[in-house]
Protein backbone atom coordinates (compact mmCIF):
# COMPACT_ATOMS: atom_id res chain seq x y z
CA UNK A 1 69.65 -19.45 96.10
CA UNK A 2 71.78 -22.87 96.04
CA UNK A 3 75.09 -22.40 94.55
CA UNK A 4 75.05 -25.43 92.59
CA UNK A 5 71.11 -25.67 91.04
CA UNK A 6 69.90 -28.54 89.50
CA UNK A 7 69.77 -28.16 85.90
CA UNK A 8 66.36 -27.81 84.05
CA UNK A 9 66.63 -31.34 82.11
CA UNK A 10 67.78 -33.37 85.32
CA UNK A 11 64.73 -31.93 87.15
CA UNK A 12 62.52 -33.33 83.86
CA UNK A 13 64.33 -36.63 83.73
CA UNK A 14 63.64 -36.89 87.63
CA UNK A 15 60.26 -36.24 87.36
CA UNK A 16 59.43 -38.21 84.24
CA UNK A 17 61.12 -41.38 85.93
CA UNK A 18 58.38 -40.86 88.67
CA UNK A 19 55.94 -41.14 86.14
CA UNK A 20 57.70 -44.03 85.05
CA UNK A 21 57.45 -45.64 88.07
CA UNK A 22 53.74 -44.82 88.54
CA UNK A 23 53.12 -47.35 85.34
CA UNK A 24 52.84 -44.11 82.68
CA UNK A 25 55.45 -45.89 80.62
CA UNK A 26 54.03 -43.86 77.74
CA UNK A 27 54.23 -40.29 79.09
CA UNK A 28 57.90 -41.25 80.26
CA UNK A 29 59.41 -42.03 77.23
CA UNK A 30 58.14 -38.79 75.66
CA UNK A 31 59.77 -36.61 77.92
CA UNK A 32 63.29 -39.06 78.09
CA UNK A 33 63.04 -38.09 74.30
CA UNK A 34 62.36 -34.69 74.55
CA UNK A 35 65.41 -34.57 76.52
CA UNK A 36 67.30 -36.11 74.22
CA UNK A 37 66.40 -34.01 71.43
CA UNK A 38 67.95 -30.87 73.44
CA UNK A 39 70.77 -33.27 74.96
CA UNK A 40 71.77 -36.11 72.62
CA UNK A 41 74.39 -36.30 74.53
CA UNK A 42 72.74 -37.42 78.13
CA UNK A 43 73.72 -41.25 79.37
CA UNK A 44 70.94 -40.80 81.97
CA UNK A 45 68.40 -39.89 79.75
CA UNK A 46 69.31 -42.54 77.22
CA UNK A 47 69.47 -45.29 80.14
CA UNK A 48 65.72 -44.09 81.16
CA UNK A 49 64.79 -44.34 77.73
CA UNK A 50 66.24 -47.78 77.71
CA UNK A 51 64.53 -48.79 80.67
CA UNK A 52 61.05 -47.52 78.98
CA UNK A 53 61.61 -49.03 75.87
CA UNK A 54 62.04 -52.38 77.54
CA UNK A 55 58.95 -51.98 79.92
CA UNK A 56 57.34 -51.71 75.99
CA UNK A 57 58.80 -55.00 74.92
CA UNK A 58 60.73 -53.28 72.20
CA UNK A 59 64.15 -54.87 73.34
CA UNK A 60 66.13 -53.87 70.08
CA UNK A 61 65.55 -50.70 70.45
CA UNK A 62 66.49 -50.77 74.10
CA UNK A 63 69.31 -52.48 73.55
CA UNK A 64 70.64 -49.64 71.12
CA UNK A 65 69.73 -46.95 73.98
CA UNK A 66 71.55 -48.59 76.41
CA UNK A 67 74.52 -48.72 73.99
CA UNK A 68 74.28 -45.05 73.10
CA UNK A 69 74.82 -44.26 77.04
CA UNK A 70 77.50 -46.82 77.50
CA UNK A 71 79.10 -44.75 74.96
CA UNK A 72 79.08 -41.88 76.28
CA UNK A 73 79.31 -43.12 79.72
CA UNK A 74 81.67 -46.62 79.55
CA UNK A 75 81.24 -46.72 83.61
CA UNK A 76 77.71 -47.12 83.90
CA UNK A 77 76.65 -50.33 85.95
CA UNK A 78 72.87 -49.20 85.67
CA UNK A 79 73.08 -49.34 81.80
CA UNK A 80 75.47 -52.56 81.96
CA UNK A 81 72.81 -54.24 83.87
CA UNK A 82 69.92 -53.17 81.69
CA UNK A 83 71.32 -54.32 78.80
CA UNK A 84 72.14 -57.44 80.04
CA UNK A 85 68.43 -57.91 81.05
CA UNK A 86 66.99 -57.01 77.39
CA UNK A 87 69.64 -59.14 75.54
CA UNK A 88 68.60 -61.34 78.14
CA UNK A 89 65.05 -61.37 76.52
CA UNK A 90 66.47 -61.23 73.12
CA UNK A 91 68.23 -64.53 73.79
CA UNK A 92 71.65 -63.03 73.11
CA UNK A 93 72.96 -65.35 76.04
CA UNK A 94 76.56 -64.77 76.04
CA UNK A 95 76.54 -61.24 75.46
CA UNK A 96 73.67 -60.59 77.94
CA UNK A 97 76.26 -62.76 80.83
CA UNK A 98 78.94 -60.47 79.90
CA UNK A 99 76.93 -57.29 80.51
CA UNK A 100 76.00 -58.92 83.52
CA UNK A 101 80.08 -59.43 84.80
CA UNK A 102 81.11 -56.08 83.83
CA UNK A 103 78.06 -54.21 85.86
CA UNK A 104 78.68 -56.56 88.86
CA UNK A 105 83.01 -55.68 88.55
CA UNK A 106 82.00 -51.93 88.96
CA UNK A 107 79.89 -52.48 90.99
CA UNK A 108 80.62 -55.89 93.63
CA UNK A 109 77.58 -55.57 95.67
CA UNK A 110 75.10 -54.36 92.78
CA UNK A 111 72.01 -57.06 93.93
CA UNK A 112 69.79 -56.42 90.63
CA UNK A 113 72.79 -57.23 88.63
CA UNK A 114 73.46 -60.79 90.15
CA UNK A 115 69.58 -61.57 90.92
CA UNK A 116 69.19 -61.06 87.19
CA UNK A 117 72.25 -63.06 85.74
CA UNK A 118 70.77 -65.85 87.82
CA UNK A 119 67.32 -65.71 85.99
CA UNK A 120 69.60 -65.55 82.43
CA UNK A 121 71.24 -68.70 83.73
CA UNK A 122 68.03 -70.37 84.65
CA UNK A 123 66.09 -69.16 81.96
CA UNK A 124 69.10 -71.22 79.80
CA UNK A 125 68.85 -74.15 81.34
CA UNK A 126 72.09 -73.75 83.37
CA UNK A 127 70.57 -74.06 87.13
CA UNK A 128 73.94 -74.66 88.87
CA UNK A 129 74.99 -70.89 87.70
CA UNK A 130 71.69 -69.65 88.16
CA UNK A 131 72.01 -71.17 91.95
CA UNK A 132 74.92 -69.84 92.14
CA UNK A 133 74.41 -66.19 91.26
CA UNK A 134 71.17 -66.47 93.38
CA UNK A 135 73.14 -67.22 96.06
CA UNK A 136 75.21 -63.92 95.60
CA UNK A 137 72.71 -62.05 95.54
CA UNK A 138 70.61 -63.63 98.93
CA UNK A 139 73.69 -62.48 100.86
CA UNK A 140 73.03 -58.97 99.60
CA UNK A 141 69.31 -58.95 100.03
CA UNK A 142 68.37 -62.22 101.88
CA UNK A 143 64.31 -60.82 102.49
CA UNK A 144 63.61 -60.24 98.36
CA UNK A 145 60.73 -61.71 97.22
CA UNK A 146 61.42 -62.27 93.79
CA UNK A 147 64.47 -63.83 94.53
CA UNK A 148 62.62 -66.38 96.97
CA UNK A 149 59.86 -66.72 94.39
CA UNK A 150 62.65 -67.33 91.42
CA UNK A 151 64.36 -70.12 93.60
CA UNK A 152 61.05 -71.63 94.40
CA UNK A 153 60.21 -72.16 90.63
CA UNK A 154 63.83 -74.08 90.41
CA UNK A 155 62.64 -76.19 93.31
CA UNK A 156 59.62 -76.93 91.49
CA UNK A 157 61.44 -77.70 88.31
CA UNK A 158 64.02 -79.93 89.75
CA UNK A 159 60.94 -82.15 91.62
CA UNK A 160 61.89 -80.75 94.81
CA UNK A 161 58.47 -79.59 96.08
CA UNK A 162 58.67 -79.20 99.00
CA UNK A 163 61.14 -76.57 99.33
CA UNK A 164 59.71 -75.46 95.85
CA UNK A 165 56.64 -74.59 97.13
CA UNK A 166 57.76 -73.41 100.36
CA UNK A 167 60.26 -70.61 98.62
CA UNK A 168 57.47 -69.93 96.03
CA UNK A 169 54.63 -68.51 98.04
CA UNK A 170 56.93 -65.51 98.09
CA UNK A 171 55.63 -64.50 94.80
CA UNK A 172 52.63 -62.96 96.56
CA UNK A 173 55.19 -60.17 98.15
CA UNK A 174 56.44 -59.63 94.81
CA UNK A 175 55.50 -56.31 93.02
CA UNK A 176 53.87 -57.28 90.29
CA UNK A 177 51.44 -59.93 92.16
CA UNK A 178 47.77 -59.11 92.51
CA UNK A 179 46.60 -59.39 95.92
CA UNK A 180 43.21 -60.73 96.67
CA UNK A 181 41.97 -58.95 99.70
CA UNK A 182 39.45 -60.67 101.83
CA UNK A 183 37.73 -60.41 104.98
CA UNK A 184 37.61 -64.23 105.11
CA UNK A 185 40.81 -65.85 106.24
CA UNK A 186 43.42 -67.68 103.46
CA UNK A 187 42.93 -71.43 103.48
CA UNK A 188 45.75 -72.88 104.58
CA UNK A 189 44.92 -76.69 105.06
CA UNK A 190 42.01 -76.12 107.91
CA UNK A 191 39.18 -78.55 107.97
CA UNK A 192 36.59 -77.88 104.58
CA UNK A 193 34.14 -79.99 105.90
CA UNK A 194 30.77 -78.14 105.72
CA UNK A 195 32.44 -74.93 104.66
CA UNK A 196 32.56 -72.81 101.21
CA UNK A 197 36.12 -71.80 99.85
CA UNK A 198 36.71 -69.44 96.96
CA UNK A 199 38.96 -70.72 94.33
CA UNK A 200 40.53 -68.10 92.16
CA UNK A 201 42.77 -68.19 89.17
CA UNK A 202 45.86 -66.53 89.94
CA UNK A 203 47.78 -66.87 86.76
CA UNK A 204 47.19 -67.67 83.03
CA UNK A 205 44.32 -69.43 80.96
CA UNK A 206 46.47 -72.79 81.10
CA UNK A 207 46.97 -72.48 84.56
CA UNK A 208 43.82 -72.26 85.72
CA UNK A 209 42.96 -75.80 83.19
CA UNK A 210 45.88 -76.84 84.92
CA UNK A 211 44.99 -76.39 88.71
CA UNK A 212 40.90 -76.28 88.51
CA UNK A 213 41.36 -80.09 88.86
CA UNK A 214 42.16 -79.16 92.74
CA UNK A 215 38.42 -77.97 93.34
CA UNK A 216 37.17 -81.95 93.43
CA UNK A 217 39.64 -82.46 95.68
CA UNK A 218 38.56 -80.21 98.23
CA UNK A 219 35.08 -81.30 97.33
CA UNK A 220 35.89 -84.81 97.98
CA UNK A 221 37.07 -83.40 101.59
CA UNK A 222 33.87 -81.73 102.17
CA UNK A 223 33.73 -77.89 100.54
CA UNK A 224 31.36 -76.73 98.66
CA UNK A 225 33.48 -74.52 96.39
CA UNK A 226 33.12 -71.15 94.14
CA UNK A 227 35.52 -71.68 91.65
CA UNK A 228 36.06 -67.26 90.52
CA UNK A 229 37.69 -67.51 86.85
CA UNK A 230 38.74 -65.60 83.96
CA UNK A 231 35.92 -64.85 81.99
CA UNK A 232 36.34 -66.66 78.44
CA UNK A 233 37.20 -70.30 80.44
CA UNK A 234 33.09 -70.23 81.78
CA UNK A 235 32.02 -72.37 79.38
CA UNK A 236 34.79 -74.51 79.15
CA UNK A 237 34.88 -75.01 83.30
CA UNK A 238 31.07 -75.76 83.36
CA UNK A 239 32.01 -79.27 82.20
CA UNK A 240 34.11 -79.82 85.06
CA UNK A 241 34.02 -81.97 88.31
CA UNK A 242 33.98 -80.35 91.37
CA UNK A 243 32.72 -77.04 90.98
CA UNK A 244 29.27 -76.08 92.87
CA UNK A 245 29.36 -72.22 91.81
CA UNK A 246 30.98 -70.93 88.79
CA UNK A 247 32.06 -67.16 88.54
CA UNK A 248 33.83 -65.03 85.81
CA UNK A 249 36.35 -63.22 87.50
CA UNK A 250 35.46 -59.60 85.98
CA UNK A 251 32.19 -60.09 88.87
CA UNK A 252 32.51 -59.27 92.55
CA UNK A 253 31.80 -62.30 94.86
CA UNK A 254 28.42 -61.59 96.04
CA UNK A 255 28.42 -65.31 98.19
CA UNK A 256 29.26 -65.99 101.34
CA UNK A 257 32.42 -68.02 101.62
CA UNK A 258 34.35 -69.17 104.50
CA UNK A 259 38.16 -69.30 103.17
CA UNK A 260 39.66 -68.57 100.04
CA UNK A 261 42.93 -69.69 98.06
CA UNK A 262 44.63 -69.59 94.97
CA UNK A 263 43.66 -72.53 92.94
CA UNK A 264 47.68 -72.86 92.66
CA UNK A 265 47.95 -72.60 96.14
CA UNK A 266 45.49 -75.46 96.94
CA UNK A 267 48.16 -77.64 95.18
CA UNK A 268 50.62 -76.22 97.91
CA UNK A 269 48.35 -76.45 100.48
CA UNK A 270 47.88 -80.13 99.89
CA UNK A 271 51.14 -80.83 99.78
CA UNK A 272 51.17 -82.45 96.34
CA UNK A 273 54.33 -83.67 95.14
CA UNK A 274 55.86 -86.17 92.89
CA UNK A 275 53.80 -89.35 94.98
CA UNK A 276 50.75 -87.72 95.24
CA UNK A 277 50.38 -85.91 92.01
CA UNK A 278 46.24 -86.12 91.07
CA UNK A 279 46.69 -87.26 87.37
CA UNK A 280 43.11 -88.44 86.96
CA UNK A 281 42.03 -87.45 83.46
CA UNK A 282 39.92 -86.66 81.84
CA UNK A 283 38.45 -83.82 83.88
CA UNK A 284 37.27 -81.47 81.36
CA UNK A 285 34.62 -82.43 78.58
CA UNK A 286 32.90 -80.26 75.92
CA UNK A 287 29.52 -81.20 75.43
CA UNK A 288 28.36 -84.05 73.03
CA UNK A 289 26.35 -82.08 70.83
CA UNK A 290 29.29 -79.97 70.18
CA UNK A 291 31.73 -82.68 69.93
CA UNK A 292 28.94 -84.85 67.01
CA UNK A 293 28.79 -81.22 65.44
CA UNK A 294 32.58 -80.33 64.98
CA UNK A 295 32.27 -84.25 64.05
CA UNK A 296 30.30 -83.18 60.88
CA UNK A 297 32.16 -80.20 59.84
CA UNK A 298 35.56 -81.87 59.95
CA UNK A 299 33.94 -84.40 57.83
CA UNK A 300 33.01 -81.42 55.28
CA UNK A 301 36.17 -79.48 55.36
CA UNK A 302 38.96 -82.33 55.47
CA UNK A 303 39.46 -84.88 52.59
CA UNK A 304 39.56 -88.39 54.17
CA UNK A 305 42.64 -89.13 55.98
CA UNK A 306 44.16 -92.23 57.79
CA UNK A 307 45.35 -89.75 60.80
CA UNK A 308 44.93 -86.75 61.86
CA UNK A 309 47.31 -84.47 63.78
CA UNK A 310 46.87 -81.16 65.35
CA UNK A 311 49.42 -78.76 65.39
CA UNK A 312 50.18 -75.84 67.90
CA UNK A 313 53.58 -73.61 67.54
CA UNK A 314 53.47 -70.18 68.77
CA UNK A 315 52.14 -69.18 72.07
CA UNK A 316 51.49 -65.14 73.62
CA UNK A 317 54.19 -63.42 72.10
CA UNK A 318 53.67 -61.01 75.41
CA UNK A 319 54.73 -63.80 77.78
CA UNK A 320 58.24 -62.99 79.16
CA UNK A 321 60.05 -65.85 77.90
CA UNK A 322 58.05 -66.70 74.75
CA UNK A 323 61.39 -66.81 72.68
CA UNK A 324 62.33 -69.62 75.00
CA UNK A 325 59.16 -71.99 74.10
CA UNK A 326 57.60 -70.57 71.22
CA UNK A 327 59.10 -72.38 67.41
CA UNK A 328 58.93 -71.85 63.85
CA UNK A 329 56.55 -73.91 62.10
CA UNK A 330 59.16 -74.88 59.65
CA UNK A 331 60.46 -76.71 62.34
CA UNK A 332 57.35 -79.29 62.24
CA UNK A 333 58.00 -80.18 58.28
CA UNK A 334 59.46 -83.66 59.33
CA UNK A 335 55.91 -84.09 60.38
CA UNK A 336 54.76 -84.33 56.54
CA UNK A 337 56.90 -86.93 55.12
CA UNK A 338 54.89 -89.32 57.68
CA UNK A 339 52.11 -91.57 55.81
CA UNK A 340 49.08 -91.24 55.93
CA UNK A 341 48.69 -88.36 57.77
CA UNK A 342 46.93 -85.05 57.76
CA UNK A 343 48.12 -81.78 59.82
CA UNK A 344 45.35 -79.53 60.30
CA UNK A 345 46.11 -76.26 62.46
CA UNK A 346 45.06 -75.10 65.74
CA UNK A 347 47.05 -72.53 65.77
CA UNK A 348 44.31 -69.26 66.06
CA UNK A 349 45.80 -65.46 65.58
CA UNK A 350 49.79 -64.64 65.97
CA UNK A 351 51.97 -67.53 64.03
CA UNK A 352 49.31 -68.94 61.83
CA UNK A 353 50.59 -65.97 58.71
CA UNK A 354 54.23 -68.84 59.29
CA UNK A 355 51.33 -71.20 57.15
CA UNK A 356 51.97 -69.23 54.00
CA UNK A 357 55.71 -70.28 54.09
CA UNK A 358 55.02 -73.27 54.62
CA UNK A 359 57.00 -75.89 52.98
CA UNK A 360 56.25 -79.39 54.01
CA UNK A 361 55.63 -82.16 51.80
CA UNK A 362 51.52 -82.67 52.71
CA UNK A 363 49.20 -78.95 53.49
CA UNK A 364 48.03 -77.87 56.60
CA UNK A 365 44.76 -77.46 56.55
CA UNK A 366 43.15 -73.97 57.80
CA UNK A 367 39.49 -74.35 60.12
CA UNK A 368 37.81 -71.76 60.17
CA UNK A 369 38.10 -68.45 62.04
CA UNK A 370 34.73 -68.31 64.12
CA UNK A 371 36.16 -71.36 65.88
CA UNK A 372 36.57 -70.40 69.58
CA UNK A 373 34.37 -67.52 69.29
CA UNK A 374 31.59 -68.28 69.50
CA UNK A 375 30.96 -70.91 71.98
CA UNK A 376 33.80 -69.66 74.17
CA UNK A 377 37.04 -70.14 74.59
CA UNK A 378 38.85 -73.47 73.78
CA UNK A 379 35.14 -75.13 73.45
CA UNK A 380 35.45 -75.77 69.42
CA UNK A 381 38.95 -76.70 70.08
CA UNK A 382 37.91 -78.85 73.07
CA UNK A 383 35.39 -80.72 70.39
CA UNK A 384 37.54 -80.96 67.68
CA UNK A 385 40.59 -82.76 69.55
CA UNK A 386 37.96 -85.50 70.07
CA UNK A 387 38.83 -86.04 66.27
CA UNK A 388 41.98 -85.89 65.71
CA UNK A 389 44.59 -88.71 66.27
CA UNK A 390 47.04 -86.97 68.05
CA UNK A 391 47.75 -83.24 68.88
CA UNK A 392 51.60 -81.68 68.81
CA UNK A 393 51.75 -78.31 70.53
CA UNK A 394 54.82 -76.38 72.01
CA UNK A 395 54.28 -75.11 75.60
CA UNK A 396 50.90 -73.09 75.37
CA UNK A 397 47.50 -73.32 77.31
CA UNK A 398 46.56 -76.11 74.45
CA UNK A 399 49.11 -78.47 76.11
CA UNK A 400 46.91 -78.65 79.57
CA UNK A 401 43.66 -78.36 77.11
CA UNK A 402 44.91 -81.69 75.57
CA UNK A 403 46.40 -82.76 78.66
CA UNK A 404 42.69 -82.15 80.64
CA UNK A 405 40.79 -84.22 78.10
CA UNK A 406 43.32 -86.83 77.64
CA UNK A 407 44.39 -86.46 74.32
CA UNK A 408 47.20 -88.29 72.69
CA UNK A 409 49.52 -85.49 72.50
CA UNK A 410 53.58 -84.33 72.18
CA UNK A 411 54.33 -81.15 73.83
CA UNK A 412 57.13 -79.77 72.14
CA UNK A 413 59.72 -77.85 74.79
CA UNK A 414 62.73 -75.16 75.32
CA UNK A 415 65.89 -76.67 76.84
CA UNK A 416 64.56 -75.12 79.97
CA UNK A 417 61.02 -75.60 80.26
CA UNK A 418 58.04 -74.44 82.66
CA UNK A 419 58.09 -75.77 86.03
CA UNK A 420 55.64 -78.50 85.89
CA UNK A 421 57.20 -80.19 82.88
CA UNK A 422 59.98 -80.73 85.46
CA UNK A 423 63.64 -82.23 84.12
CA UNK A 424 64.72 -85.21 82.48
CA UNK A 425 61.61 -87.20 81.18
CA UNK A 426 59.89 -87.76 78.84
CA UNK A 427 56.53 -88.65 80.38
CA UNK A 428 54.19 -85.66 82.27
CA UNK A 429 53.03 -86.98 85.90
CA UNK A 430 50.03 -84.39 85.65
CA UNK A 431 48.81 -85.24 82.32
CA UNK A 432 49.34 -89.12 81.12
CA UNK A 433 48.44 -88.90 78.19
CA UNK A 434 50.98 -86.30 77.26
CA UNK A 435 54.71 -87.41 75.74
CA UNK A 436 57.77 -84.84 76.17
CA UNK A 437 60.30 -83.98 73.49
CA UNK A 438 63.32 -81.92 74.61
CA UNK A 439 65.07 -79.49 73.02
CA UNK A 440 68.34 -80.36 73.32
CA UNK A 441 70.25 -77.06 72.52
CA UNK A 442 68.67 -73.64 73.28
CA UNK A 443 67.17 -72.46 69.74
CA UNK A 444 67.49 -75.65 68.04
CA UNK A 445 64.12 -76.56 66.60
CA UNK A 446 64.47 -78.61 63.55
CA UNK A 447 65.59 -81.40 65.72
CA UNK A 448 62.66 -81.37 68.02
CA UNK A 449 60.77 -81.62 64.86
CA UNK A 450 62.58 -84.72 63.74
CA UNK A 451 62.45 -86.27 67.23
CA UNK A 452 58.37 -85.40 67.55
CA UNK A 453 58.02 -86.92 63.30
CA UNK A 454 60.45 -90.36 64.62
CA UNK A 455 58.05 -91.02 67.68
CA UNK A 456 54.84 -90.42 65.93
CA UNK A 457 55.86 -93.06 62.88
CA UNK A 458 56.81 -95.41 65.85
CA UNK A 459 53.69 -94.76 67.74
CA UNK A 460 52.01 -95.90 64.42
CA UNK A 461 53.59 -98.82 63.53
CA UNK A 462 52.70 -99.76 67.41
CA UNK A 463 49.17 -99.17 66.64
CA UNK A 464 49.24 -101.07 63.42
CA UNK A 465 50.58 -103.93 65.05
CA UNK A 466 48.45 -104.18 67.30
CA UNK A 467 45.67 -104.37 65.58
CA UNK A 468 47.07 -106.97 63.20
């Protein structure tokens, strides 16, 4: 018998963070706080729990876990770190970096701890920190994937595409990336002509809008594609160029195909960069008989009005940095003092309870809640952009919606934005009928508001004068 046995609750906590690991977040956290409840006073067991109750997007409460073990355990890097990663996500910036220093001074070559003060750093819009911290942490781990992937998206961001691209087909080694296993080889820039390639989505609904425009391209060069989607985008992506078979992606491929790619990838496989961009819109159309009914309706459930604007605020609260690019509605009130307008929501689901607060000077009218589901996703929105004068959005799948059917539109973004938004303009090179506004100071909406209300009154007396 060992002289020195492991105790009963360290053998549970071991076991339960293999569960953990396994994905049974769930299970986990029960037994971290059944442990507790026998050992309140456990730092592992309340790190664990910390680590589960971030993995459930319940950073508050993780944050106050982490706390309770740094408490009872002031020289705990692990904890340090994690907390800096869920203040992180709670946008407590300067508290998170701190976290960040003091794991990383007990700890000099702890690699998490610097790989994930660089992501705080870019996810704030400072990239020569981030860059920095990255760099700290390649000499520690030079091979990580996420690390590769994380400097390819600042590549991309700062218009550098070539590099970007290069460091960010790493994000296939990463852990959370879902591989697509084929007997067929990976396209990779071989000759299309007379062949079939599979085009998947790899990503989100507005990524796919975003990068389906890729399958005319290889078209054009002689493919005949199968363009394999998510499900609710079928009806949508049957009014687009380029695509010979359409799938939903919940259906095995049951065609014969000679290559297949990431529709993302075919962007990196065709070396596209800021020259060569393919900006041809409109490449998505919802059907006329849709667009003349929605046409009608609008006609039935709006009061005449001069202008029009759609307005989009909240995206998926689940995205990881949805505090970063998501804003109040309040923040879009300068948009009512403008004449002769009407604001009519497209805002479906999570954010549109902010309309009850709302305190502008002119209503925002509600449509109604079958729109979307029954024609399919985006289709009724798809129609009803066709009537409205311009659309203002923050950074959700309705910006490349707008973007695909070349729609007047403002897209509304964080002080660090996605990738393809890029830096310093005010103009989109994938979407030209889009217009940028900036926020200029992380969690500073109101002025983005003012900035989108000044260049829509311009924008108006423009049109006005022109037509004089």
């Amino acid at each position: 018998m060992p002289s020195n046995p492991i105790p009963d609750s360290q053998q549970k906590l071991i076991a339960a963070w293999r569960i953990h690991q396994q994905g049974n977040t769930a299970a986990a956290r029960q037994t971290y706080e059944e442990i507790l409840k026998q050992e309140p006073s456990n730092a592992n067991a309340w790190c664990f729990l910390g680590i589960a109750l971030h993995d459930q997007r319940d950073y508050p409460n993780a944050v106050e876990a982490y706390e309770r073990a740094l408490r009872l355990q002031p020289a705990f890097p692990i904890a340090l770190n994690n907390l800096g990663n869920s203040l992180r996500y709670l946008g407590r910036i300067e508290e998170s970096d701190q976290r960040f220093q003091q794991a990383i001074d007990l700890k000099p070559d702890y690699f998490n701890a610097y790989r994930n003060r660089g992501t705080l750093h870019a996810w704030t819009g400072r990239i020569d920190l981030a860059l920095k911290y990255y760099a700290d942490a390649m000499r520690l781990h030079p091979q990580d994937a996420e690390l590769h992937r994380n400097l390819g998206v600042i590549g991309l961001l700062q218009g550098n595409f070539e590099e970007g691209w290069k460091e960010y087909r790493h994000r296939w080694n990463c852990t959370e990336s879902i591989q697509h296993r084929y007997a067929q080889p990976k396209w990779t820039g071989q000759n299309l002509q007379g062949k079939t390639i599979l085009l998947y989505a790899e990503q989100g609904l507005g990524d796919t809008i975003h990068f389906v425009r890729y399958a005319k391209i290889l078209q054009e060069q002689g493919a005949r594609t199968i363009v394999h989607a998510q499900a609710p985008l079928m009806a949508l992506l049957q009014g687009c160029d380029g695509i010979n078979t359409l799938l939903p992606n919940t259906w095995q491929i049951d065609q014969p195909f000679d290559y297949h790619c990431s529709l993302i990838d075919a962007a990196d496989m065709l070396g596209t960069n800021l020259s060569n961009i393919p900006s041809q819109v409109p490449y998505l159309s919802p059907p006329m008989s849709l667009v003349g009914y929605w046409k009608r309706q609008l006609d039935q459930l709006l009061p005449p009005a001069k202008r029009r604007i759609g307005l989009v605020w909240q995206g998926n609260p689940d995205h990881q940095a949805d505090m970063f690019r998501s804003l109040p509605l309040s923040s879009l009130e300068p948009l009512s003092q403008l004449d002769d307008v009407q604001l009519v929501s497209l805002q479906f689901g999570k954010g549109s309870e902010q309309i009850k607060q709302w305190k502008g000077s002119k209503p925002i009218y509600e449509l109604p809640e079958q729109v979307d589901r029954t024609s399919g996703a985006f289709m009724d929105t798809a129609a009803i952009v066709h009537h409205l004068d311009w659309i203002v959005t923050s950074d959700t799948s309705m910006a490349h919606l707008a973007g695909a059917l070349a729609r007047p539109t403002l897209v509304l973004l964080g002080f660090t934005p996605d990738w393809r938004w890029l830096l310093d303009r005010d103009d989109s090179p994938w979407y030209p009928s889009l217009r940028l506004v900036r926020q200029q100071r992380i969690g500073e909406w109101d002025n983005v508001g003012r900035q989108a209300a000044d260049y829509l009154a311009t924008a108006f007396r423009s049109s006005e004068a022109s037509r004089a």
